[in-house]
C-alpha atoms as a PDB file:
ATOM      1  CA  UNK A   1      85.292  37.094  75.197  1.00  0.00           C
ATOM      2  CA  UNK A   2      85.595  40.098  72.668  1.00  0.00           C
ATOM      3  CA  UNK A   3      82.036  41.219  71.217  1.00  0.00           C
ATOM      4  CA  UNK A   4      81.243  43.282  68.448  1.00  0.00           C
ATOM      5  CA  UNK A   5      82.679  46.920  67.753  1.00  0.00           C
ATOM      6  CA  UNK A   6      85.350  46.231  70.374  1.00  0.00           C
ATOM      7  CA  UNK A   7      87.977  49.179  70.957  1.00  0.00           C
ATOM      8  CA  UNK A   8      89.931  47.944  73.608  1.00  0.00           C
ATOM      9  CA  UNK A   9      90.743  44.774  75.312  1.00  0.00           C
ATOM     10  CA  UNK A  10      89.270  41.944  76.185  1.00  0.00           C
ATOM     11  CA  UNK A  11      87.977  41.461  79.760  1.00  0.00           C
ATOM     12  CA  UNK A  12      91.384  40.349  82.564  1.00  0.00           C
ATOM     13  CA  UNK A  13      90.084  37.051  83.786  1.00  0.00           C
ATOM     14  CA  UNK A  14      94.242  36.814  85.786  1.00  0.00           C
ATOM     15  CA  UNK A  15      96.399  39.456  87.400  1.00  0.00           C
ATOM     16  CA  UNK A  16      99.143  39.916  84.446  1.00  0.00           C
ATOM     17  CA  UNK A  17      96.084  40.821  82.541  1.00  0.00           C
ATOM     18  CA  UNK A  18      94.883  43.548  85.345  1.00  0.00           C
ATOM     19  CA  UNK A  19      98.295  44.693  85.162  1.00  0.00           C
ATOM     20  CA  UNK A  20      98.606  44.809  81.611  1.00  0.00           C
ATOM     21  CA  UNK A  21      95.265  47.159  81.231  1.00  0.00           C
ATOM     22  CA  UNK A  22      96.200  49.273  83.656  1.00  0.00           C
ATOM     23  CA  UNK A  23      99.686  49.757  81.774  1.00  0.00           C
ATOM     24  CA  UNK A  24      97.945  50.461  78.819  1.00  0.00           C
ATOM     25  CA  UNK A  25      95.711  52.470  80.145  1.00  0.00           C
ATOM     26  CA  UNK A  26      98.690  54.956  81.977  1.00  0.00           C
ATOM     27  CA  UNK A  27     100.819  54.270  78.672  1.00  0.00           C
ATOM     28  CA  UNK A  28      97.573  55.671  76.657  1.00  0.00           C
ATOM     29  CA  UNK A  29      97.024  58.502  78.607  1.00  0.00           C
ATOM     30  CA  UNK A  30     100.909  59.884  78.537  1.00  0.00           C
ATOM     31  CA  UNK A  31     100.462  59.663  74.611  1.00  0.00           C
ATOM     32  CA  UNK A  32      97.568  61.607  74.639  1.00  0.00           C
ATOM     33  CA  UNK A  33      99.476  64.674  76.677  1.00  0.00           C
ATOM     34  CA  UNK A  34     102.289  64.509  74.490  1.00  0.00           C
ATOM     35  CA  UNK A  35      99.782  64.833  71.036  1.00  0.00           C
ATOM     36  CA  UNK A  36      97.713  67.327  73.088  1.00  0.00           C
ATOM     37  CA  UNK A  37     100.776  69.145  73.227  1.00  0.00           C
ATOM     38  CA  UNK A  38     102.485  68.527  70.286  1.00  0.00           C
ATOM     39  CA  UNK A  39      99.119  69.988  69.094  1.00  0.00           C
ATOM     40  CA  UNK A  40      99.290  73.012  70.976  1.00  0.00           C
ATOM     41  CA  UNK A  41     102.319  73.681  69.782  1.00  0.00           C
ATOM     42  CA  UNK A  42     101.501  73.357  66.100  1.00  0.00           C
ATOM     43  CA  UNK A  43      98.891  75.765  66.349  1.00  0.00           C
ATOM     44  CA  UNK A  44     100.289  78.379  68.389  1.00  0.00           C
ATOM     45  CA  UNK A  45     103.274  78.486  65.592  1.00  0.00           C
ATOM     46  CA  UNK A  46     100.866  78.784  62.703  1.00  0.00           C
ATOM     47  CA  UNK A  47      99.181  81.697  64.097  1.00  0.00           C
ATOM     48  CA  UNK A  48     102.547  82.961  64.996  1.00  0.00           C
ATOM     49  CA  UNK A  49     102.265  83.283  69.075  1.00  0.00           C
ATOM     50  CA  UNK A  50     105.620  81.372  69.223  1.00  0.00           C
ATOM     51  CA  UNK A  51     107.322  83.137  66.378  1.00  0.00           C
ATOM     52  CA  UNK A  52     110.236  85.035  67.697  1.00  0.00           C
ATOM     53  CA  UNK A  53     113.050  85.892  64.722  1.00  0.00           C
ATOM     54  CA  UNK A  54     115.088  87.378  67.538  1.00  0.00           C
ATOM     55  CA  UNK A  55     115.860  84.074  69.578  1.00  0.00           C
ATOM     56  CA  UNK A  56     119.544  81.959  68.322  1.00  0.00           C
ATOM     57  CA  UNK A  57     119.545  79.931  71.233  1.00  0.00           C
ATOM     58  CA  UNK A  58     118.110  79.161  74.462  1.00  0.00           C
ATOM     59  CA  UNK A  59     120.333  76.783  77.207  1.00  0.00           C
ATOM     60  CA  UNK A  60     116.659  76.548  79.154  1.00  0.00           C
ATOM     61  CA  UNK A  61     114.707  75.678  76.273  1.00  0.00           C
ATOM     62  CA  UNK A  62     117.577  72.953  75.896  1.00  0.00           C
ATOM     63  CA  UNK A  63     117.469  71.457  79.073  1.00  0.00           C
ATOM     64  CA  UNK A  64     113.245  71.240  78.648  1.00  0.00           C
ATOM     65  CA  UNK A  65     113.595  69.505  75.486  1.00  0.00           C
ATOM     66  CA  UNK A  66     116.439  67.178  76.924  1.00  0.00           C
ATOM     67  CA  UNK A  67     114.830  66.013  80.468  1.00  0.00           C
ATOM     68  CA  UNK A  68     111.055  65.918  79.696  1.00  0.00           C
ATOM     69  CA  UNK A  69     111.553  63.096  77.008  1.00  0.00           C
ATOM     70  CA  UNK A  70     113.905  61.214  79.872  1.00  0.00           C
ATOM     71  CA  UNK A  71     111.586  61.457  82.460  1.00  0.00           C
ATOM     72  CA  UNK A  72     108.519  60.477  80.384  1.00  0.00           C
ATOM     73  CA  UNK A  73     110.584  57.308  79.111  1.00  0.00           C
ATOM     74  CA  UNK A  74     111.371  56.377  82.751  1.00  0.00           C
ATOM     75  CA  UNK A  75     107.263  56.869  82.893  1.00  0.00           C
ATOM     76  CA  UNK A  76     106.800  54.318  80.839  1.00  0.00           C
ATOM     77  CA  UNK A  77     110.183  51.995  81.034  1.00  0.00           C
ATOM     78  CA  UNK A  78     109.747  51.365  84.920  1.00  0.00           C
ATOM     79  CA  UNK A  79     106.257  49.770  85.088  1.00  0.00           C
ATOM     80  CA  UNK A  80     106.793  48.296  82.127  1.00  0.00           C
ATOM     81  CA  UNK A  81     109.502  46.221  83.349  1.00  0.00           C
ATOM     82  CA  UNK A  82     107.811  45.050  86.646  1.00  0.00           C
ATOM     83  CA  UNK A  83     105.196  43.661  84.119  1.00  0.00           C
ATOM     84  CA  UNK A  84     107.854  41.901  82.154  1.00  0.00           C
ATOM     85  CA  UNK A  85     109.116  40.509  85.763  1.00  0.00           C
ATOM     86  CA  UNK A  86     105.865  39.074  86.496  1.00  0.00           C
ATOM     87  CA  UNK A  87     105.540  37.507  83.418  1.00  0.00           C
ATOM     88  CA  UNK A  88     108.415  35.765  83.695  1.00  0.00           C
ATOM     89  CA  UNK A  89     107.617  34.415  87.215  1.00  0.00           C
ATOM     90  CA  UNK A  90     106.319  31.147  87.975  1.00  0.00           C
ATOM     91  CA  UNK A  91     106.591  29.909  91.994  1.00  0.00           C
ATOM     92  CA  UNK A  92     105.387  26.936  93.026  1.00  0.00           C
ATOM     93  CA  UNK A  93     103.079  25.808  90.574  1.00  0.00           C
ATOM     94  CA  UNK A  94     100.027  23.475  91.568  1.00  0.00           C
ATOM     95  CA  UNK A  95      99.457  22.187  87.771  1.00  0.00           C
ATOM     96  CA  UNK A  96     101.586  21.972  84.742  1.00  0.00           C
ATOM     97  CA  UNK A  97     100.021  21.044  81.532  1.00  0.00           C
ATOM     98  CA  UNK A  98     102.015  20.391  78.380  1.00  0.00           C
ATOM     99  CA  UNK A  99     100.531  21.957  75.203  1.00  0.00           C
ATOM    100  CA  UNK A 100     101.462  20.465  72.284  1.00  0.00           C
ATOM    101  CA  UNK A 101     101.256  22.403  68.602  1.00  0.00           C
ATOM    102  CA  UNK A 102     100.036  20.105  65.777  1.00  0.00           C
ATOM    103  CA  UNK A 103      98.874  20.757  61.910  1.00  0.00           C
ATOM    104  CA  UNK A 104      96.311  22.292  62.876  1.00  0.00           C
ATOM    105  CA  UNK A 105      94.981  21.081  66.209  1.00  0.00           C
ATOM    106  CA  UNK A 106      96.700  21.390  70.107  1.00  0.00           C
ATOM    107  CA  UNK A 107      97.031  18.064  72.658  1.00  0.00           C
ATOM    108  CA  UNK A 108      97.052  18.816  76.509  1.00  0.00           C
ATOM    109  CA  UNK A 109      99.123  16.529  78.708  1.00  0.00           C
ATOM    110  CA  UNK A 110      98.977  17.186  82.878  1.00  0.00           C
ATOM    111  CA  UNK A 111     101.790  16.028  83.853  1.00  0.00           C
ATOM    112  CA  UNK A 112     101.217  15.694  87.401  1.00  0.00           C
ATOM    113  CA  UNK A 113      98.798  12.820  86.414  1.00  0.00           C
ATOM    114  CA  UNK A 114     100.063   9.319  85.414  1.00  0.00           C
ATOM    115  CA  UNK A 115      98.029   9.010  82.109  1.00  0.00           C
ATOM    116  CA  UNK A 116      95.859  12.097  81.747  1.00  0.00           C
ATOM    117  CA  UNK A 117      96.084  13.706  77.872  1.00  0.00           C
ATOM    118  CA  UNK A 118      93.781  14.451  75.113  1.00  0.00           C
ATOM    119  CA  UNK A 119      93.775  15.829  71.778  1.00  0.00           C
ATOM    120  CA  UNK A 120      91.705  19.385  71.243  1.00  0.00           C
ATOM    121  CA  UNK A 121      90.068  19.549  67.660  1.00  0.00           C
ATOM    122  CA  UNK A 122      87.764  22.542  66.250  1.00  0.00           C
ATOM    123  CA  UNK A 123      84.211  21.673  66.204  1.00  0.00           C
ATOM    124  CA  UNK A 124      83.336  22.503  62.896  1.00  0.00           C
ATOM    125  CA  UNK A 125      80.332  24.694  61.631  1.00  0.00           C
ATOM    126  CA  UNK A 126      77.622  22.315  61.420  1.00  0.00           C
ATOM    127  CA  UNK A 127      78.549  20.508  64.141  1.00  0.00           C
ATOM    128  CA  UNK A 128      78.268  23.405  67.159  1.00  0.00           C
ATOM    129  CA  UNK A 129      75.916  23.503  69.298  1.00  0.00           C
ATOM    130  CA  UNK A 130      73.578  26.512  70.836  1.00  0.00           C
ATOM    131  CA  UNK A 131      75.494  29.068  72.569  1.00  0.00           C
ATOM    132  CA  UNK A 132      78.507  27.750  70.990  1.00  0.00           C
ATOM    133  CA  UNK A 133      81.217  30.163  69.004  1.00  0.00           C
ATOM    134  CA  UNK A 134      82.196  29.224  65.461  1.00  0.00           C
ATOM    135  CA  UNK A 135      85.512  28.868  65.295  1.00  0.00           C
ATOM    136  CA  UNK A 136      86.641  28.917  68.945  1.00  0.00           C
ATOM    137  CA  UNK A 137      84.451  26.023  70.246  1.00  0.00           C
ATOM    138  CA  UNK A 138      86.775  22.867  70.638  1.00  0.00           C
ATOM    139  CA  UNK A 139      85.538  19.002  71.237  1.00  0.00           C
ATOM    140  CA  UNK A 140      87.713  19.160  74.815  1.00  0.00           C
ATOM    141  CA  UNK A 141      88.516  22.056  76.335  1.00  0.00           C
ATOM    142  CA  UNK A 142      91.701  22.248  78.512  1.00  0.00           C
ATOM    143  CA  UNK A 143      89.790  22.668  82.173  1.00  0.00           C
ATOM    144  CA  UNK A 144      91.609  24.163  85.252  1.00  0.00           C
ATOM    145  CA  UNK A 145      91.055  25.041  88.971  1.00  0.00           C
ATOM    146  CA  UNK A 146      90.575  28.585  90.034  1.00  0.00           C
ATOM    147  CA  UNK A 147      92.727  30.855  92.043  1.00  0.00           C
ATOM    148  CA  UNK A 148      95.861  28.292  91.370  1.00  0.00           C
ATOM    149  CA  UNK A 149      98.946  28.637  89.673  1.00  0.00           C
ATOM    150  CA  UNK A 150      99.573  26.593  86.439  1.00  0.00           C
ATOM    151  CA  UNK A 151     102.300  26.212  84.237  1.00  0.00           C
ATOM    152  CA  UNK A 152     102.136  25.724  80.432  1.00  0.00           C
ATOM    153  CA  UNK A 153     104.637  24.245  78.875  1.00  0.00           C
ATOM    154  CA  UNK A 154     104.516  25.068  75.185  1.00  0.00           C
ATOM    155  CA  UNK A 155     106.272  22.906  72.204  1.00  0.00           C
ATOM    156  CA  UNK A 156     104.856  21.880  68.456  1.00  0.00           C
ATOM    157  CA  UNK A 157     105.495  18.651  67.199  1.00  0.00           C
ATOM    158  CA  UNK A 158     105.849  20.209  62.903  1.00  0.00           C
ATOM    159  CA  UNK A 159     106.106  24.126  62.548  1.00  0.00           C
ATOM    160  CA  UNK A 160     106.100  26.938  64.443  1.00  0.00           C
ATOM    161  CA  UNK A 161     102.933  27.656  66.357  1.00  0.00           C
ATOM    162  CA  UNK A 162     101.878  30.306  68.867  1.00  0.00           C
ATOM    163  CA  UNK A 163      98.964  29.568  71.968  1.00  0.00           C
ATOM    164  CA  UNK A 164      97.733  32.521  72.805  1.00  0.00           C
ATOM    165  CA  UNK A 165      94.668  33.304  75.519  1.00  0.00           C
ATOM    166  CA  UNK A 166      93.747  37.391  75.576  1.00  0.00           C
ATOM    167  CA  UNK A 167      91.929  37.057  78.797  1.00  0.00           C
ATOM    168  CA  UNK A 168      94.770  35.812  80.398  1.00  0.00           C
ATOM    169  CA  UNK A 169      97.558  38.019  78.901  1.00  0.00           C
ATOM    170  CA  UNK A 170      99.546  34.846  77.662  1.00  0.00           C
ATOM    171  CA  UNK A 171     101.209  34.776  74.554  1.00  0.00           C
ATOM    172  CA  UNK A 172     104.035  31.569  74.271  1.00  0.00           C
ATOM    173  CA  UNK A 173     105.390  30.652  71.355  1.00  0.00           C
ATOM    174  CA  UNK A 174     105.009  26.888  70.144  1.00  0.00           C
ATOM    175  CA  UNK A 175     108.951  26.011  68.573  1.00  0.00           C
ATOM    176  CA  UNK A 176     110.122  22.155  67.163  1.00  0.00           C
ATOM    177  CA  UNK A 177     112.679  21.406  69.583  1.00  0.00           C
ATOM    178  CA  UNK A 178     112.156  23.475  71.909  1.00  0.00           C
ATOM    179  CA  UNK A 179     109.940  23.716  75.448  1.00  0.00           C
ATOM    180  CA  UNK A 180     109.089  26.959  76.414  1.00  0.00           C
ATOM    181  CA  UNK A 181     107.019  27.707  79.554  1.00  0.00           C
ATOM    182  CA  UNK A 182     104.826  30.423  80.914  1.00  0.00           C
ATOM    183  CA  UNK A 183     102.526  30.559  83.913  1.00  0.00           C
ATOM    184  CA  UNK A 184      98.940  32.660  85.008  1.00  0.00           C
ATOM    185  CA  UNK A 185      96.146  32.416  87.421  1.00  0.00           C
ATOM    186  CA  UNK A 186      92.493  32.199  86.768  1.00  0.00           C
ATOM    187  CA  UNK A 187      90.960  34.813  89.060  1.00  0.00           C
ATOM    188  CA  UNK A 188      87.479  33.992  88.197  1.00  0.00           C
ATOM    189  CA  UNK A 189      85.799  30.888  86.679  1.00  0.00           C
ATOM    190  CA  UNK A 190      84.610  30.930  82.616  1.00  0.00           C
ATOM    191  CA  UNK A 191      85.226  29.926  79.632  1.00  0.00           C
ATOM    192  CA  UNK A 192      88.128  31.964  77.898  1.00  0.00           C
ATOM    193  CA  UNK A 193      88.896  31.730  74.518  1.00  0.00           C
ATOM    194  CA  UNK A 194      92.404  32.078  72.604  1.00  0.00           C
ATOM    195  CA  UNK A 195      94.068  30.892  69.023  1.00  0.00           C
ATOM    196  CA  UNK A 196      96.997  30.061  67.552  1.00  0.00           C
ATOM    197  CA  UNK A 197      98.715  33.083  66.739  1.00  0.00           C
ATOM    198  CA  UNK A 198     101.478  32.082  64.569  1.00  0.00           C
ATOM    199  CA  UNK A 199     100.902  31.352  60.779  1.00  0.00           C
ATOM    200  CA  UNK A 200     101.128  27.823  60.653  1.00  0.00           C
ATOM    201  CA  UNK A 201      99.624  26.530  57.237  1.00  0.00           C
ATOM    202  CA  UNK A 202      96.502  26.500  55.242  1.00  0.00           C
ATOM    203  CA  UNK A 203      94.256  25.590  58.587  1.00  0.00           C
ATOM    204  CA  UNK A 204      96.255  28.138  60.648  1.00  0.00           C
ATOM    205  CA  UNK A 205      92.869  29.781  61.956  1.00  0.00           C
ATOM    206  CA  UNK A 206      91.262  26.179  62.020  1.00  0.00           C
ATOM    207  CA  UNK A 207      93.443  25.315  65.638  1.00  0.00           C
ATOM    208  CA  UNK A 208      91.112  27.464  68.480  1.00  0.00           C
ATOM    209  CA  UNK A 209      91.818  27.649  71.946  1.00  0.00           C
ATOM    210  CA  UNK A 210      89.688  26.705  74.957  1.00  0.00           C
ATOM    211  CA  UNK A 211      90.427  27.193  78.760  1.00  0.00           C
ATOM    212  CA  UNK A 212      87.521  26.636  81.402  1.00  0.00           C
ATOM    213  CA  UNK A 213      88.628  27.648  84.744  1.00  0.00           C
ATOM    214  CA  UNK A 214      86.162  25.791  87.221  1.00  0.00           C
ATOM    215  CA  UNK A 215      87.037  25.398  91.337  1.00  0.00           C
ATOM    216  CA  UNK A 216      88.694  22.799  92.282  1.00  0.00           C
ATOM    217  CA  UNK A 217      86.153  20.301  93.621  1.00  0.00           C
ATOM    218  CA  UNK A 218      84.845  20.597  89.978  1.00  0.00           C
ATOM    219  CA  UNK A 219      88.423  19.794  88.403  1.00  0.00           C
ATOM    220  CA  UNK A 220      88.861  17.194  90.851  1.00  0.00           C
ATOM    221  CA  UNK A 221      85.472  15.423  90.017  1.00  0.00           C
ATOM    222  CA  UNK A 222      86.433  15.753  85.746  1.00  0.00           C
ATOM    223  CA  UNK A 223      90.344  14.462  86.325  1.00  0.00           C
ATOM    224  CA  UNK A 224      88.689  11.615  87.847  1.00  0.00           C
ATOM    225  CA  UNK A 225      86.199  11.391  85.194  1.00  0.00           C
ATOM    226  CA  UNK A 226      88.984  11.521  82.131  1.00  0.00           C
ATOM    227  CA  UNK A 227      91.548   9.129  83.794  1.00  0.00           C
ATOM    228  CA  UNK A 228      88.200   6.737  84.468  1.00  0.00           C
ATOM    229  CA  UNK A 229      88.035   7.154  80.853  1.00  0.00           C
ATOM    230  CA  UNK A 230      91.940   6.879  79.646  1.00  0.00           C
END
């Protein structure tokens, strides 16, 4: 959940998101040598320390200038693409729920479940209850086991639409037409919060997010509950 004043990102709560902090973090840190450099330089040549009329070429200043931007773009490039790997990975999943974009709301269909499916509305203001978030709080929140693997298959029934969960690192597009899929893991259980993240109409901010990852006895005991219910 991001508070107040927040600089960076929001807490992982799956592993593409550990992976993805600790790529920005090694990502951040080469930027900040280059500036510090880049720095260094600036002011060394203003107060004339690297000044040298004399100089019309130099082969070994060449090859510096050549290989040290390579090998800092292999810095980045080659952890960057294991991240995009894992991303892209989805073995064996033990859920897949079907997220649906609408003007301006999202409906959840598991499909491993004969008739479980339920539309996901924004509570509005006067409506919300203590502790609840304005604006994120939704009447049913999509609620999945722990330490699983689930698939999210990710269409819109009008425009484009985007669902989109920070604590997990997930970001899928919503397209007419079109299914796309992504997968995560909730390493820990909560209540994580995400929006559509695609401009999709006068209530674009209106359509929140809501995952609750609870163990499984838990998600056993409310599948039961909403298919009782169905």
């Amino acid at each position: 959940m991001a508070h107040p004043s927040q600089l960076g990102f929001q807490d992982a709560a799956s592993p593409v998101m550990e992976e993805l902090l600790h790529f920005h973090d090694h990502a951040l840190m080469i930027v900040f040598l280059i500036s510090t450099l880049v720095l260094y330089i600036i002011v060394a040549m203003v107060s004339t320390k690297l000044t040298n009329k004399y100089i019309l070429d130099s082969q070994e200043i060449e090859i510096i200038w050549t290989i040290l931007p390579a090998i800092i773009l292999i810095l980045i490039a080659l952890p960057s693409l294991r991240i995009l790997y894992l991303m892209d990975e989805i073995n064996d999943p033990h859920l897949t729920i079907k997220a649906m974009g609408h003007q301006w709301y999202w409906s959840y269909e598991y499909t491993d479940y004969s008739d479980l499916a339920f539309d996901s509305y924004m509570v509005p203001t006067q409506d919300l209850a203590p502790g609840q978030f304005r604006l994120l709080e939704t009447d049913h929140r999509m609620v999945v086991p722990v330490d699983s693997p689930i698939r999210i298959l990710v269409s819109a029934e009008d425009v484009l639409h985007s669902w989109a969960v920070p604590s997990l690192g997930v970001k899928m597009d919503a397209v007419p037409g079109r299914l796309n899929q992504t997968a995560f893991i909730l390493s820990r259980p909560g209540v994580f919060y995400g929006q559509c993240s695609e401009i999709c109409g006068a209530n674009h901010s209106f359509m929140p997010i809501v995952v609750e990852a609870v163990p499984l006895e838990h998600f056993e005991n409310w599948s039961s509950l909403m298919l009782e219910d169905a």
